[in-house]
Protein backbone atom coordinates (compact mmCIF):
# COMPACT_ATOMS: atom_id res chain seq x y z
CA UNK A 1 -6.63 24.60 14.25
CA UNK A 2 -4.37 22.77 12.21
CA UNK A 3 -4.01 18.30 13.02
CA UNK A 4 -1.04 17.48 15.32
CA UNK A 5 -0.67 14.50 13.29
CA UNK A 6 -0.44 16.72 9.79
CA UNK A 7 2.80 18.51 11.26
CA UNK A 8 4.41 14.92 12.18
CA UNK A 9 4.03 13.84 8.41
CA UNK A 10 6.83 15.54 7.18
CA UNK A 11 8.92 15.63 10.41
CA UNK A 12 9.57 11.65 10.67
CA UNK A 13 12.61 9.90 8.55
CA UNK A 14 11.57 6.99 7.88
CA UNK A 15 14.91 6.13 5.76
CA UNK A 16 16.98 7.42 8.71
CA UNK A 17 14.50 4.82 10.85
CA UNK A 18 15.43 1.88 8.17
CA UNK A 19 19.11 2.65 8.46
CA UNK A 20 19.00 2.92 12.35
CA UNK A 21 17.22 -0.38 11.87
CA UNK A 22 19.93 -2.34 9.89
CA UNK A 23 22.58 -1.30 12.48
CA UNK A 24 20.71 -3.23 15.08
CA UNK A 25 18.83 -0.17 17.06
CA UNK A 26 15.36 -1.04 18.06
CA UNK A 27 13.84 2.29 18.71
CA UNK A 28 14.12 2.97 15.15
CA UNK A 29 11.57 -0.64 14.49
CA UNK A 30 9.42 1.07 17.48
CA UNK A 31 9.37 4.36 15.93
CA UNK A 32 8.29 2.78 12.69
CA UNK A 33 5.64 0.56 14.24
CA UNK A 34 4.33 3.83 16.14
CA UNK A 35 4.31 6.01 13.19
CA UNK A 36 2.66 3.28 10.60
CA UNK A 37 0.83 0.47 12.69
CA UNK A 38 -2.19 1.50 11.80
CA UNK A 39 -1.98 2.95 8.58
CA UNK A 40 -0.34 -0.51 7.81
CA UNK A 41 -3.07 -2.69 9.62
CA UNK A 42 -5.84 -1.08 7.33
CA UNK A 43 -3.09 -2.28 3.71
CA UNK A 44 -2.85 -5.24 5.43
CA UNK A 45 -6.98 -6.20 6.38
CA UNK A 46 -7.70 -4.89 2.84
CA UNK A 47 -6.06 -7.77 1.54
CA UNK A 48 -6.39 -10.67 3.94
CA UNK A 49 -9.62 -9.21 4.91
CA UNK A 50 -9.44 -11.14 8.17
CA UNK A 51 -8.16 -9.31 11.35
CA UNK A 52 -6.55 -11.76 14.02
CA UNK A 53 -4.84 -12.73 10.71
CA UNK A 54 -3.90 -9.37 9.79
CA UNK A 55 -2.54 -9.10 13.10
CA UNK A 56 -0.07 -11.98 12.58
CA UNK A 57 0.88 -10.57 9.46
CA UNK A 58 1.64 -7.49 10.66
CA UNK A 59 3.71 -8.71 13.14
CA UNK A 60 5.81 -10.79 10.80
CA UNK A 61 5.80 -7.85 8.69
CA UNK A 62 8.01 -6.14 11.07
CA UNK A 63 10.02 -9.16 11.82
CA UNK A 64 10.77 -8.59 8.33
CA UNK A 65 11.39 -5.33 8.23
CA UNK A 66 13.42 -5.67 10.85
CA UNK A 67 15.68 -8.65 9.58
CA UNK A 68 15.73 -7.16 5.74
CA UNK A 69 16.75 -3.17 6.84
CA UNK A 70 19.79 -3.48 5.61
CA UNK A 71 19.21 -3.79 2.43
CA UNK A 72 16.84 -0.55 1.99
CA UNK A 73 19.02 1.79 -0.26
CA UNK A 74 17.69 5.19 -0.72
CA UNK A 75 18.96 5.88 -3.66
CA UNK A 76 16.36 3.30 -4.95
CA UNK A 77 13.43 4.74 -3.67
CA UNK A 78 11.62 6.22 -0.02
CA UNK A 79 11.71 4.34 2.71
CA UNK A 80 8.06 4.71 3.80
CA UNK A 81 7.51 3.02 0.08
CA UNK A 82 9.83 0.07 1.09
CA UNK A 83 8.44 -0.46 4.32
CA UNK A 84 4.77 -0.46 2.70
CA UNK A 85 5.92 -2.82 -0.10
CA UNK A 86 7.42 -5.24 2.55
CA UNK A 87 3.89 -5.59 4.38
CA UNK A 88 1.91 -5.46 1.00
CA UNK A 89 3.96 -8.60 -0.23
CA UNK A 90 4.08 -10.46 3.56
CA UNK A 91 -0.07 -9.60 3.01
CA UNK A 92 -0.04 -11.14 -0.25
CA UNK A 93 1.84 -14.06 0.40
CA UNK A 94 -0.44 -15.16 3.17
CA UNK A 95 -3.70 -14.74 0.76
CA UNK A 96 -1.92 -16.82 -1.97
CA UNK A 97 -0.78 -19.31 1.02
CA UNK A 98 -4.68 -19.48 2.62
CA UNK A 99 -6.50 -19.23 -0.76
CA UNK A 100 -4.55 -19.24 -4.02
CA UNK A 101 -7.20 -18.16 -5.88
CA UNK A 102 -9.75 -14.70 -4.87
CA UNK A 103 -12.60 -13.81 -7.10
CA UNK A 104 -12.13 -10.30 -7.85
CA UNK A 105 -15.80 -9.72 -8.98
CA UNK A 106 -17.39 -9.48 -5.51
CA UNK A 107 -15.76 -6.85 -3.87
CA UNK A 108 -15.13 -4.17 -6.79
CA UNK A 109 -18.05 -2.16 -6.41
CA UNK A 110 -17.78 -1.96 -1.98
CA UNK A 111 -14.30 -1.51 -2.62
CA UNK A 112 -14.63 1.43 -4.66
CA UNK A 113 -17.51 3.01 -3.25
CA UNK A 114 -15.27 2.99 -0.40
CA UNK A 115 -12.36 4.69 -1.63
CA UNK A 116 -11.72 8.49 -1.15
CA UNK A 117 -13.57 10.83 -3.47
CA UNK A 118 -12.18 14.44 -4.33
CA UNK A 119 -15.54 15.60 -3.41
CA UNK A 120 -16.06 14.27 0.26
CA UNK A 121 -14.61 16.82 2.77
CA UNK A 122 -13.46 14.74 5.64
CA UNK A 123 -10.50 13.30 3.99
CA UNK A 124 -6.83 14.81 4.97
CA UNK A 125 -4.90 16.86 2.37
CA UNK A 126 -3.10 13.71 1.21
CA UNK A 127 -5.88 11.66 1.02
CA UNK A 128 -7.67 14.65 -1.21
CA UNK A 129 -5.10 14.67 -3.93
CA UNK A 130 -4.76 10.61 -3.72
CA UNK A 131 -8.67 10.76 -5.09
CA UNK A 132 -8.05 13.90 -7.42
CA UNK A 133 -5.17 12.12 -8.76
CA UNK A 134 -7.39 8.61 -9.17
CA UNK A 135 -10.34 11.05 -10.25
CA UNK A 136 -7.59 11.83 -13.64
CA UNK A 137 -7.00 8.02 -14.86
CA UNK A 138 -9.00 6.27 -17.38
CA UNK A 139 -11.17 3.43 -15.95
CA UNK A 140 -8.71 0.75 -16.89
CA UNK A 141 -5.58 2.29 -15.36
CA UNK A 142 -7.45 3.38 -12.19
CA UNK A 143 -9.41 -0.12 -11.48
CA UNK A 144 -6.05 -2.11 -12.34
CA UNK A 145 -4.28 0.00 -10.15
CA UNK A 146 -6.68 -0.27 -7.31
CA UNK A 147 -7.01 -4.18 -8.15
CA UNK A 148 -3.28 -4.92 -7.26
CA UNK A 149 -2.34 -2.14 -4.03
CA UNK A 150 -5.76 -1.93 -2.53
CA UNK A 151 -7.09 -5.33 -3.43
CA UNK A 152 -4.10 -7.42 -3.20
CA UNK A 153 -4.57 -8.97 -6.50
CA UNK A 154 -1.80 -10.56 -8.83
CA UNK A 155 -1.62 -9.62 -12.05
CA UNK A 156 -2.47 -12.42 -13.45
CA UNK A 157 -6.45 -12.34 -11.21
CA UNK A 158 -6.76 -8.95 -12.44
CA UNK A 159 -6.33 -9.83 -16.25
CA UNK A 160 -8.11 -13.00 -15.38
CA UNK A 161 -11.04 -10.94 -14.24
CA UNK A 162 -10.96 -8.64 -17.23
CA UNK A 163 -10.28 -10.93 -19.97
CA UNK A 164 -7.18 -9.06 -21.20
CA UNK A 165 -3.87 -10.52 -21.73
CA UNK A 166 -1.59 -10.17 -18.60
CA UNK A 167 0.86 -8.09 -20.45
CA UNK A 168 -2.21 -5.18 -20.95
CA UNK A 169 -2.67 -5.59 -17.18
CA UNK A 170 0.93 -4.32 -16.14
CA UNK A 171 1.07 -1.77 -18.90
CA UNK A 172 -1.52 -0.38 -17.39
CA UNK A 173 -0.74 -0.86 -13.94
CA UNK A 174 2.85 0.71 -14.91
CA UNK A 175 1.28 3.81 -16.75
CA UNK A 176 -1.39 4.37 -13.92
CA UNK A 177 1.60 4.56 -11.49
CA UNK A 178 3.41 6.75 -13.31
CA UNK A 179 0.60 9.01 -13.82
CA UNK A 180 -0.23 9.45 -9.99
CA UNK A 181 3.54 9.83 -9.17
CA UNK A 182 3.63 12.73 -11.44
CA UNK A 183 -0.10 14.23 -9.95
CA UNK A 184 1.04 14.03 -6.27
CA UNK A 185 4.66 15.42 -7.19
């Protein structure tokens, strides 16, 4: 038996939802909220690693998303992307806000003992090639890259913590990007 849930990735338009958003229609925020709450709650307690606040942050996430909708343009990019970006930057802005400055050094080794591994087999198909595709960069690329979307971390902690020039840090970052864009495509 195949997941419900599997079938409804693909079916939901989430641009159509940010459009429908922008001209003032609040099922389309609803919709949103119901389809990524809680894949956005786990982004967002990642990096403020504190739920009530999570919670608030969410929230003003979609105040945000809600307020900014009209200026998502597809032709720039997906709109489950946007919407992601849009909490990930309300998430960091509250971290920066509460404590400007996070050791990276404690958390590295939970964090990626933690992360999906092509080898475990109850992970979803997406979540599968996400590791495979992780699995494929060099060490740099792949912690640097986990550093600043899973983490949280500016690039300027992440070189910080690695004692390479900042510059290195979003070559890096860029290249690792790149690299899983093409894998998952």
């Amino acid at each position: 038996m195949t997941d419900p849930s599997a079938s409804l990735a693909g079916d939901f338009d989430h641009e159509a939802a940010l459009e429908a958003c922008a001209r003032g229609e609040r099922f389309a925020l609803r919709a949103l909220y119901d389809r990524e709450a809680a894949w956005l709650m786990a982004v967002v307690l990642r990096i403020v690693r504190d739920h009530e606040l999570a919670q608030d942050v969410l929230q003003d996430a979609f105040l945000q998303i809600w307020q900014k909708a009209g200026t998502f343009r597809r032709e720039l990019g997906s709109g489950r992307g946007w919407v992601y970006t849009v909490v990930r930057h309300r998430a960091l802005d509250e971290v920066r806000r509460v404590r400007p400055e996070v050791n990276l050094g404690d958390n590295y080794q939970a964090l990626a003992e933690a992360l999906p591994t092509p080898e475990r087999e109850d992970l979803s198909h997406d979540e599968a090639a996400l590791a495979h595709c992780l699995s494929l960069l060099d060490d740099p690329k792949r912690q640097c890259v986990i550093d600043a979307f899973v983490e949280g971390h500016t690039h300027e902690q992440i070189a910080s913590r690695l004692s390479k020039p900042v510059g290195t840090v979003k070559s890096w970052i860029r290249r690792g990007l790149i690299a899983l864009k093409e894998c998952l495509s």
